[in-house]
C-alpha atoms as a PDB file:
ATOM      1  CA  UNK A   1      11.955  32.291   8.177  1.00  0.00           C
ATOM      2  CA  UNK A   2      14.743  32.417   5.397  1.00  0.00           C
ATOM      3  CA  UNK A   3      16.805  30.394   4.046  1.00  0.00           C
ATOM      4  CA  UNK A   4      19.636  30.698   1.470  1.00  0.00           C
ATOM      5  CA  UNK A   5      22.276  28.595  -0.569  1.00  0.00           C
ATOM      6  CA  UNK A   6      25.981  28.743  -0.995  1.00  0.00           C
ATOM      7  CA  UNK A   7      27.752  30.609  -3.324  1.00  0.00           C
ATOM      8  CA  UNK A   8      27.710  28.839  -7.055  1.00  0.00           C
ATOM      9  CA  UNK A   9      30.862  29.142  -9.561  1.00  0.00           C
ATOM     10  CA  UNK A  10      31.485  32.302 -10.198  1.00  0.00           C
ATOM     11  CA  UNK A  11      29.964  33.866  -6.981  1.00  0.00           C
ATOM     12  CA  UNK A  12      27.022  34.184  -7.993  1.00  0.00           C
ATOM     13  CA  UNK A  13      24.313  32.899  -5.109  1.00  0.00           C
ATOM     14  CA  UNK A  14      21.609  30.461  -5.502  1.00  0.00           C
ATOM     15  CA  UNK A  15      17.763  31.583  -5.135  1.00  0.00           C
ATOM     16  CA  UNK A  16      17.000  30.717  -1.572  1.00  0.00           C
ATOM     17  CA  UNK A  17      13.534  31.939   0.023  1.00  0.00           C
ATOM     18  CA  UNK A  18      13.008  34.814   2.865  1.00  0.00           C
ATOM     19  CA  UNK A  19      13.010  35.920   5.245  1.00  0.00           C
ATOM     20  CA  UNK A  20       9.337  36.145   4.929  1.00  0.00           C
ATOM     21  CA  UNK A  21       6.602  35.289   7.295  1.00  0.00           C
ATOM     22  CA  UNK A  22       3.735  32.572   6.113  1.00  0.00           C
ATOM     23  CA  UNK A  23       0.726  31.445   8.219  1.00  0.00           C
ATOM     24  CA  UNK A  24      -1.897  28.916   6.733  1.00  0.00           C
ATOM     25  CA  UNK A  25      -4.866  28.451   8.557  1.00  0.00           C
ATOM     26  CA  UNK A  26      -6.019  24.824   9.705  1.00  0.00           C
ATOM     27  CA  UNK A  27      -8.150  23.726   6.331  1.00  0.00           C
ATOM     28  CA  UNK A  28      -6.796  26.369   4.016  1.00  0.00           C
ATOM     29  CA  UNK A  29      -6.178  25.823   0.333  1.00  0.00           C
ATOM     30  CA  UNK A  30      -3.401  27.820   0.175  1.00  0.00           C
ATOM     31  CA  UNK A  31      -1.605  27.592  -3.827  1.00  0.00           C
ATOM     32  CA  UNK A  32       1.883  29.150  -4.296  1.00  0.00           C
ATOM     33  CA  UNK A  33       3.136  30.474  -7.603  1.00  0.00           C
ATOM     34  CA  UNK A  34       6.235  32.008  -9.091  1.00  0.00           C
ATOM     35  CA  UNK A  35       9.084  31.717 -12.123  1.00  0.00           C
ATOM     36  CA  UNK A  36      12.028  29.602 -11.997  1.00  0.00           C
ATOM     37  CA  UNK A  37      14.298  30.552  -9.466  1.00  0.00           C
ATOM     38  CA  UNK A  38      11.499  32.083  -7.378  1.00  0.00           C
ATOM     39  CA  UNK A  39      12.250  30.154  -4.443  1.00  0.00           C
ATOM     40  CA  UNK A  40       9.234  27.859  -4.664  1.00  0.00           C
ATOM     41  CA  UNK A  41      10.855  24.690  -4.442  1.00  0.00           C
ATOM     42  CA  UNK A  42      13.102  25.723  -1.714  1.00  0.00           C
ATOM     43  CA  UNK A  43       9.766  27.067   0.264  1.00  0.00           C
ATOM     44  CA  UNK A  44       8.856  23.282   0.014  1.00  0.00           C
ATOM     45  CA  UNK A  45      11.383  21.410   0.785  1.00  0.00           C
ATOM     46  CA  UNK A  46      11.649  24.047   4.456  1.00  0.00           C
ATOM     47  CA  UNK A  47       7.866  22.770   4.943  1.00  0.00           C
ATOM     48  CA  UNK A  48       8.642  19.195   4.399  1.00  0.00           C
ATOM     49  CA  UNK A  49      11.600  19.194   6.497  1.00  0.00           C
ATOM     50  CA  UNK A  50      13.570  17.973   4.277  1.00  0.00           C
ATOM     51  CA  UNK A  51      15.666  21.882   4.676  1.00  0.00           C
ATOM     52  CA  UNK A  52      15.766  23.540   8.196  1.00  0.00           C
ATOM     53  CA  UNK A  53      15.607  27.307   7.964  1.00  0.00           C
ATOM     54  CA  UNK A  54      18.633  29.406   8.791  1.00  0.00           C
ATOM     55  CA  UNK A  55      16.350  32.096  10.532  1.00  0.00           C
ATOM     56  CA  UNK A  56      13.078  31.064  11.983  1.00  0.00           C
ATOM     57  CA  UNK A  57      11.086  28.642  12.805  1.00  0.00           C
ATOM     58  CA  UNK A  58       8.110  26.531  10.879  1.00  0.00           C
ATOM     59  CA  UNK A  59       5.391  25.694  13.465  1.00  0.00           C
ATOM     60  CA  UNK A  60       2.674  23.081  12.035  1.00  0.00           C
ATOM     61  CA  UNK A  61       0.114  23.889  15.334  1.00  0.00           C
ATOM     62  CA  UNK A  62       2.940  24.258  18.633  1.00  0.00           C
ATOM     63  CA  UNK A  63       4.996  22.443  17.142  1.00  0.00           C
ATOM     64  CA  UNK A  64       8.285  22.781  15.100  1.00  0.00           C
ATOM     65  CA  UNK A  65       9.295  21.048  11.978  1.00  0.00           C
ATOM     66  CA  UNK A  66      12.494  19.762  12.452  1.00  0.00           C
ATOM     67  CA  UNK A  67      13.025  17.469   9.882  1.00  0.00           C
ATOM     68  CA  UNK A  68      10.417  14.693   7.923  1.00  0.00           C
ATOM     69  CA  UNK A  69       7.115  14.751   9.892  1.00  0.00           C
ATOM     70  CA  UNK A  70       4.734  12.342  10.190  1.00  0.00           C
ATOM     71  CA  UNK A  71       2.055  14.972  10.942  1.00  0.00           C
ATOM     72  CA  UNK A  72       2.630  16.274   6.923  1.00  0.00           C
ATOM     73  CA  UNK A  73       3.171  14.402   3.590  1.00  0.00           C
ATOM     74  CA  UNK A  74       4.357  15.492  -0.099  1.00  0.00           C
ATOM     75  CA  UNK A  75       3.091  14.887  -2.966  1.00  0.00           C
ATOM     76  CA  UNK A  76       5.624  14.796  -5.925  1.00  0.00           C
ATOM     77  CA  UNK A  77       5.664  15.990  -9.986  1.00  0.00           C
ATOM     78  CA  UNK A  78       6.208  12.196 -10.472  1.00  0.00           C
ATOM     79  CA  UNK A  79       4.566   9.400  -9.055  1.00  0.00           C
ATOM     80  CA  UNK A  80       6.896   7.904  -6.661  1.00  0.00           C
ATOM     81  CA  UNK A  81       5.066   4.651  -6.697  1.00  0.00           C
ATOM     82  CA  UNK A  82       6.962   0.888  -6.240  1.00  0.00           C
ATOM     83  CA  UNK A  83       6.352  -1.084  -9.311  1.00  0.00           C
ATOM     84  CA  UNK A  84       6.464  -4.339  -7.566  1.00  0.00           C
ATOM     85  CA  UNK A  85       3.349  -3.230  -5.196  1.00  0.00           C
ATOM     86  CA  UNK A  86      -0.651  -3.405  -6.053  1.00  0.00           C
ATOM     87  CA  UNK A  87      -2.282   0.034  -5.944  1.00  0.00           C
ATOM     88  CA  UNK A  88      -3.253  -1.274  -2.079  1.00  0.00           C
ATOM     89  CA  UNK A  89       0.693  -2.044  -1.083  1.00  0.00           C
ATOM     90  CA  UNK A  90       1.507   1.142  -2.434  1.00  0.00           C
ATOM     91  CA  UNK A  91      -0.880   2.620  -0.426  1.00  0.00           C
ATOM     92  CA  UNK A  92      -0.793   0.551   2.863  1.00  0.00           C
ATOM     93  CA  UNK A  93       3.131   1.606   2.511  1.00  0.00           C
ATOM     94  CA  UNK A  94       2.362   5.015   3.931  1.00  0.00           C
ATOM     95  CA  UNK A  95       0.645   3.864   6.701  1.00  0.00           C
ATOM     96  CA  UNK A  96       3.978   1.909   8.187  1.00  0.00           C
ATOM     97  CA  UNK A  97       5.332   4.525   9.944  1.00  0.00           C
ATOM     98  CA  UNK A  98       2.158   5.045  11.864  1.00  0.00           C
ATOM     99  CA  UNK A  99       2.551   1.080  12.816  1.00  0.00           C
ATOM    100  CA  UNK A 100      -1.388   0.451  11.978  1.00  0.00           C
ATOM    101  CA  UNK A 101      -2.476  -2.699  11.561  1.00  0.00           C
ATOM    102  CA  UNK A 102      -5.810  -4.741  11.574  1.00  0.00           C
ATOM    103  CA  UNK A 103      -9.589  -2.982  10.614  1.00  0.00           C
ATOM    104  CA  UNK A 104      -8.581   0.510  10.394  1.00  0.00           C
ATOM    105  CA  UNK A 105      -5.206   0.185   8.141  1.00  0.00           C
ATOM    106  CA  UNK A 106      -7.645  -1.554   6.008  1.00  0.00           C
ATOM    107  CA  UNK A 107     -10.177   0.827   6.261  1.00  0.00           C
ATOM    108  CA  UNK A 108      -8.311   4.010   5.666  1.00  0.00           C
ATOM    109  CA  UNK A 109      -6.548   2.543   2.328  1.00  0.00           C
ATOM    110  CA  UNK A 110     -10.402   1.784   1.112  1.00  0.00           C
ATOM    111  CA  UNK A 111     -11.492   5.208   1.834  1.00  0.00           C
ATOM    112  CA  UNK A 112      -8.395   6.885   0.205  1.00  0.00           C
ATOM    113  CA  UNK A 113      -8.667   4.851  -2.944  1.00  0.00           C
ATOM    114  CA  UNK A 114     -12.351   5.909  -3.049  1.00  0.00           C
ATOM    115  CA  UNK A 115     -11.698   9.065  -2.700  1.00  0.00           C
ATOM    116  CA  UNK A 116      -9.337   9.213  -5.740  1.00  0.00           C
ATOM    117  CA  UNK A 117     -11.686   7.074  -7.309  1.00  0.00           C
ATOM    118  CA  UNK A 118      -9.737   3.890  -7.707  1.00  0.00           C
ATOM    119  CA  UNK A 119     -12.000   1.929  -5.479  1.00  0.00           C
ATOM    120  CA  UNK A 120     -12.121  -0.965  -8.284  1.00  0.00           C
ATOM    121  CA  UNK A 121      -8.045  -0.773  -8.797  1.00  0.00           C
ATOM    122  CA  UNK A 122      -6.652  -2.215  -5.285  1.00  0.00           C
ATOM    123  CA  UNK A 123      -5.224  -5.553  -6.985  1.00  0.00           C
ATOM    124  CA  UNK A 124      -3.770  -3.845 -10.029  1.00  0.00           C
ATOM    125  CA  UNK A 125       0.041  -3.303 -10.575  1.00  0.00           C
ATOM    126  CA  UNK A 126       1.841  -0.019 -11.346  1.00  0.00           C
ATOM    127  CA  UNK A 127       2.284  -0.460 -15.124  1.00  0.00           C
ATOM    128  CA  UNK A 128      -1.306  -1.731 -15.393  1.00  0.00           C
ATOM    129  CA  UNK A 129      -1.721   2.590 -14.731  1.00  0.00           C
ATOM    130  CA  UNK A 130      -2.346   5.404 -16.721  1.00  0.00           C
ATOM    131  CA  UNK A 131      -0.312   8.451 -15.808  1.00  0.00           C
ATOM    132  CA  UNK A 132      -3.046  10.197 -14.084  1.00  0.00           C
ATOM    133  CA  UNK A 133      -3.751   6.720 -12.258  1.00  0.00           C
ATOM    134  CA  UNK A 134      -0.375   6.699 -10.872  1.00  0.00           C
ATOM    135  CA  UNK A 135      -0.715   9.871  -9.846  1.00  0.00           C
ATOM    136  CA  UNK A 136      -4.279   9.135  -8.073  1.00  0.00           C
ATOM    137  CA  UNK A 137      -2.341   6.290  -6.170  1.00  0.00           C
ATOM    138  CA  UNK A 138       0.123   9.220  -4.630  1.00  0.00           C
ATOM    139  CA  UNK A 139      -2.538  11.200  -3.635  1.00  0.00           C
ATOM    140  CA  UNK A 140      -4.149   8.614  -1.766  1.00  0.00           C
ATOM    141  CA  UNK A 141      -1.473   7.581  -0.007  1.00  0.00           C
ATOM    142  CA  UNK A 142      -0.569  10.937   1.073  1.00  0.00           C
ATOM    143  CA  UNK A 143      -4.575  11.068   2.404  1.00  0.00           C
ATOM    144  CA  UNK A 144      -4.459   7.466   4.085  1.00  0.00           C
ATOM    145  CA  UNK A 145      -2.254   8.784   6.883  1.00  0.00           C
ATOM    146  CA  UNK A 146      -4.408  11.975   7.616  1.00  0.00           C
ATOM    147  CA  UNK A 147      -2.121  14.604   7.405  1.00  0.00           C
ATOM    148  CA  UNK A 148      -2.167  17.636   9.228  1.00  0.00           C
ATOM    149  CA  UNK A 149      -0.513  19.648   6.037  1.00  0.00           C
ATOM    150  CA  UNK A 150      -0.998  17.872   2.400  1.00  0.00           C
ATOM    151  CA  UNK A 151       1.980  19.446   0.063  1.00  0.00           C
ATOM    152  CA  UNK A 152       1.783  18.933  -3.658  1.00  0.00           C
ATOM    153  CA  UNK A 153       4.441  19.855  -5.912  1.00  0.00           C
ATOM    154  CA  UNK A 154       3.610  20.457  -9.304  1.00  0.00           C
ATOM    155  CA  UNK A 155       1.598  17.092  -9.274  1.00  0.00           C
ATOM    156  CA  UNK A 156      -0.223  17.718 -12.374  1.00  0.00           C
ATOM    157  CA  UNK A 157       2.477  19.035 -14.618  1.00  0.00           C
ATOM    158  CA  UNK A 158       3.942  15.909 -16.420  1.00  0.00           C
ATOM    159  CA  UNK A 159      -0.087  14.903 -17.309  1.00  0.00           C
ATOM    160  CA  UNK A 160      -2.342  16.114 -20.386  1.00  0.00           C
ATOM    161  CA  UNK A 161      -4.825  18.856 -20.243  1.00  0.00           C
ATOM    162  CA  UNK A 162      -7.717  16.731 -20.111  1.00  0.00           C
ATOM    163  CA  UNK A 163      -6.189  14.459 -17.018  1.00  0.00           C
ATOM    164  CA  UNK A 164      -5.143  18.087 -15.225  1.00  0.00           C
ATOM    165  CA  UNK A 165      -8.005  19.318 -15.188  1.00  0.00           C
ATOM    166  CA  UNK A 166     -10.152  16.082 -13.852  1.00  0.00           C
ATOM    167  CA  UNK A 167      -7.451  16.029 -11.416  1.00  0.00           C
ATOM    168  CA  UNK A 168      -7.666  19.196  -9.967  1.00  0.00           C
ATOM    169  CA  UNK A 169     -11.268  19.038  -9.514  1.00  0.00           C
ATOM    170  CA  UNK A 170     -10.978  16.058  -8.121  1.00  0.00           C
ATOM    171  CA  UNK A 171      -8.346  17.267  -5.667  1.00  0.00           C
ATOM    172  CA  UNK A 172     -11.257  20.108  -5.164  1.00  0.00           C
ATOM    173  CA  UNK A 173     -13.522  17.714  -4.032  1.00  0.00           C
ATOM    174  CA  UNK A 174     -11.408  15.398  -1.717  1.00  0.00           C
ATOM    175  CA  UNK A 175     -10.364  19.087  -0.215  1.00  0.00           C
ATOM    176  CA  UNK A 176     -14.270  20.103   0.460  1.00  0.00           C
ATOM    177  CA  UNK A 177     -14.375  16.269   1.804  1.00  0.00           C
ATOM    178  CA  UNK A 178     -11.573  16.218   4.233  1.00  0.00           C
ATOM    179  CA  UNK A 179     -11.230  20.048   4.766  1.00  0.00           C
ATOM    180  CA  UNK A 180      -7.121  19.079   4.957  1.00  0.00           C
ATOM    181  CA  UNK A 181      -4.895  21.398   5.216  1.00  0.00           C
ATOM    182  CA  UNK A 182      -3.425  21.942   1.750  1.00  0.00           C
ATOM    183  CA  UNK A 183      -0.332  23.943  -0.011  1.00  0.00           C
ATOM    184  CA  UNK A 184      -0.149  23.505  -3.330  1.00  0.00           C
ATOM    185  CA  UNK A 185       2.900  24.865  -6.036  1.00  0.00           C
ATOM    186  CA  UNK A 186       2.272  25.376  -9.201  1.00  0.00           C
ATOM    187  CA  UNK A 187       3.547  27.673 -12.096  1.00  0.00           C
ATOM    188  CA  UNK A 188       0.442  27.375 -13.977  1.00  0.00           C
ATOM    189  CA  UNK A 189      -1.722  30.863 -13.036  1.00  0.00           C
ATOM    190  CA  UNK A 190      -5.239  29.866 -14.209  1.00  0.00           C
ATOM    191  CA  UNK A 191      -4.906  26.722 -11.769  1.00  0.00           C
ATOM    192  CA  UNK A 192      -4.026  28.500  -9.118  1.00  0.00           C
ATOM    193  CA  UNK A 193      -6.856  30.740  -9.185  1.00  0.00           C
ATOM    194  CA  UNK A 194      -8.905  27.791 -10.028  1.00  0.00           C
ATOM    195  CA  UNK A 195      -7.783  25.680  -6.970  1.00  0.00           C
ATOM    196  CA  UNK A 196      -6.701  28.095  -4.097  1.00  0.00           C
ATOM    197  CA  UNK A 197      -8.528  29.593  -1.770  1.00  0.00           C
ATOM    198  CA  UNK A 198      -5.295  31.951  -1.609  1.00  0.00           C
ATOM    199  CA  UNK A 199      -2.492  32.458  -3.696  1.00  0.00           C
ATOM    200  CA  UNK A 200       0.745  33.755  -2.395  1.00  0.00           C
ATOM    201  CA  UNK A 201       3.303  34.909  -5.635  1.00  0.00           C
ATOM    202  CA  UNK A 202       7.095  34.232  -4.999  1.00  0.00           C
ATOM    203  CA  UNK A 203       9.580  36.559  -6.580  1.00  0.00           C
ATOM    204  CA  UNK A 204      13.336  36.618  -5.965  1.00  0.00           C
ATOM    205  CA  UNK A 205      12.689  34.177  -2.862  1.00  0.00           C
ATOM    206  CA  UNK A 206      10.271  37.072  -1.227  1.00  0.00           C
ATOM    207  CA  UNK A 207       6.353  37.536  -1.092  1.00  0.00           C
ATOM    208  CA  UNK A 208       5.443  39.558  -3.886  1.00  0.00           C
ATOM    209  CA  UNK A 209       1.616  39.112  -3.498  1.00  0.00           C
ATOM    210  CA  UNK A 210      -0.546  37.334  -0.653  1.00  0.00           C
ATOM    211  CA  UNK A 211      -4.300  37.725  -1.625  1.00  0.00           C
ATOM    212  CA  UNK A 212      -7.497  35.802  -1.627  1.00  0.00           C
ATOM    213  CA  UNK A 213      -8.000  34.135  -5.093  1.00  0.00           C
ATOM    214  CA  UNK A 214     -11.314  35.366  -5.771  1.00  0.00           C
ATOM    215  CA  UNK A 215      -9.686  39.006  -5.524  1.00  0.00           C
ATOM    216  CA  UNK A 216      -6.930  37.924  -8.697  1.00  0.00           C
ATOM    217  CA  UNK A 217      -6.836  37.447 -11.945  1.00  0.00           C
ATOM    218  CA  UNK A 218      -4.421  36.045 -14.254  1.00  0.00           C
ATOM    219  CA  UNK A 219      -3.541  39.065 -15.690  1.00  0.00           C
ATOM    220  CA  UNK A 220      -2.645  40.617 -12.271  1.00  0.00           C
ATOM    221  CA  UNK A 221      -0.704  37.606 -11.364  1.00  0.00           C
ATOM    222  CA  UNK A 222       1.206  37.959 -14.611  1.00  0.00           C
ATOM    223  CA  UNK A 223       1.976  41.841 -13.747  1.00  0.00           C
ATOM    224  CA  UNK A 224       3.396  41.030 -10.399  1.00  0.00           C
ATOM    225  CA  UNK A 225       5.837  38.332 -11.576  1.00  0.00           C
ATOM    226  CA  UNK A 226       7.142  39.994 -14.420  1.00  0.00           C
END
């Protein structure tokens, strides 16, 4: 697939992504890293649908992604949480589009709040949250409508060392739990290697490195990138 921006001022071009060919396997933790400019966000956006690519296809199982899919969902660097919800509305919110109502809507918001460990914080409000909180309440509700692909962008990056690094093992464990599907984007090396299975390296919009993380190191990451 490939895809690539207009011209900027000056006619200079905009970092696209591609053409490159990508295949996840069905409960891979797959993490993707890369500068500024890399093409990682663009690589994103094409598997959330929220781009179509100009050459290619993006098959999640048969089927194409041809816009927003209810089979995937995105996690964001910010939690995009409504402030005027409880933890459980913002959770339950997800699960409209799937129309579920009754003992299993109810169900599947109690198991994703357990999950994240916010089984005691269904009544609380949004600025009743820590930062990592609010950002426990997006993965949830990304994992209440059990996604066939689970994107994260970044999620950890606006948090302190401390809370990144509870999250990410966390995020380890829900993974070993629900064997979903995951690709994750980060520009931090060591969590990468910490979290993926596999890390792919983008560089100029093209695959510098695809390799099993246990293979890598930092310093080998840092090498290729540079």
């Amino acid at each position: 697939m490939a895809y690539r921006y207009g011209q900027r001022r000056g006619g200079q071009q905009a970092a696209g992504v591609g053409p490159l060919n990508l295949k996840v396997q069905p409960g891979e933790f797959l993490c993707v890293v890369g500068p500024s400019g890399s093409g990682k966000s663009t690589l994103l956006s094409l598997l959330a649908g929220f781009l179509s690519p100009q050459q290619g296809q993006i098959l999640l199982g048969d089927r194409a992604i041809r816009g927003p899919d209810p089979r995937l969902t995105l996690v964001q660097q910010e939690a995009a949480l409504f402030p005027w919800l409880t933890v459980t509305g913002n959770v339950a919110f997800g699960l409209d589009s799937q129309r579920l109502r009754g003992p299993e809507r109810k169900t599947r918001i109690e198991n994703a709040l357990r999950l994240v460990g916010l089984g005691d914080y269904a009544t609380r409000r949004v600025h009743e949250l820590s930062g990592g909180q609010r950002q426990r309440v997006s993965i949830a509700r990304a994992l209440a409508v059990q996604p066939g692909l689970l994107l994260l962008d970044e999620p950890f990056s606006a948090l302190d060392v401390q809370t990144r690094t509870a999250l990410a093992d966390e995020l380890l464990g829900i993974w070993w739990a629900q064997k979903v599907t995951v690709v994750f984007v980060t520009h931090q090396l060591e969590e990468a290697l910490h979290l993926g299975q596999r890390v792919v390296a983008l560089k100029d919009g093209q695959v510098a490195l695809d390799a099993p993380a246990r293979d890598l190191t930092v310093g080998a990451l840092r090498a290729t990138l540079d």
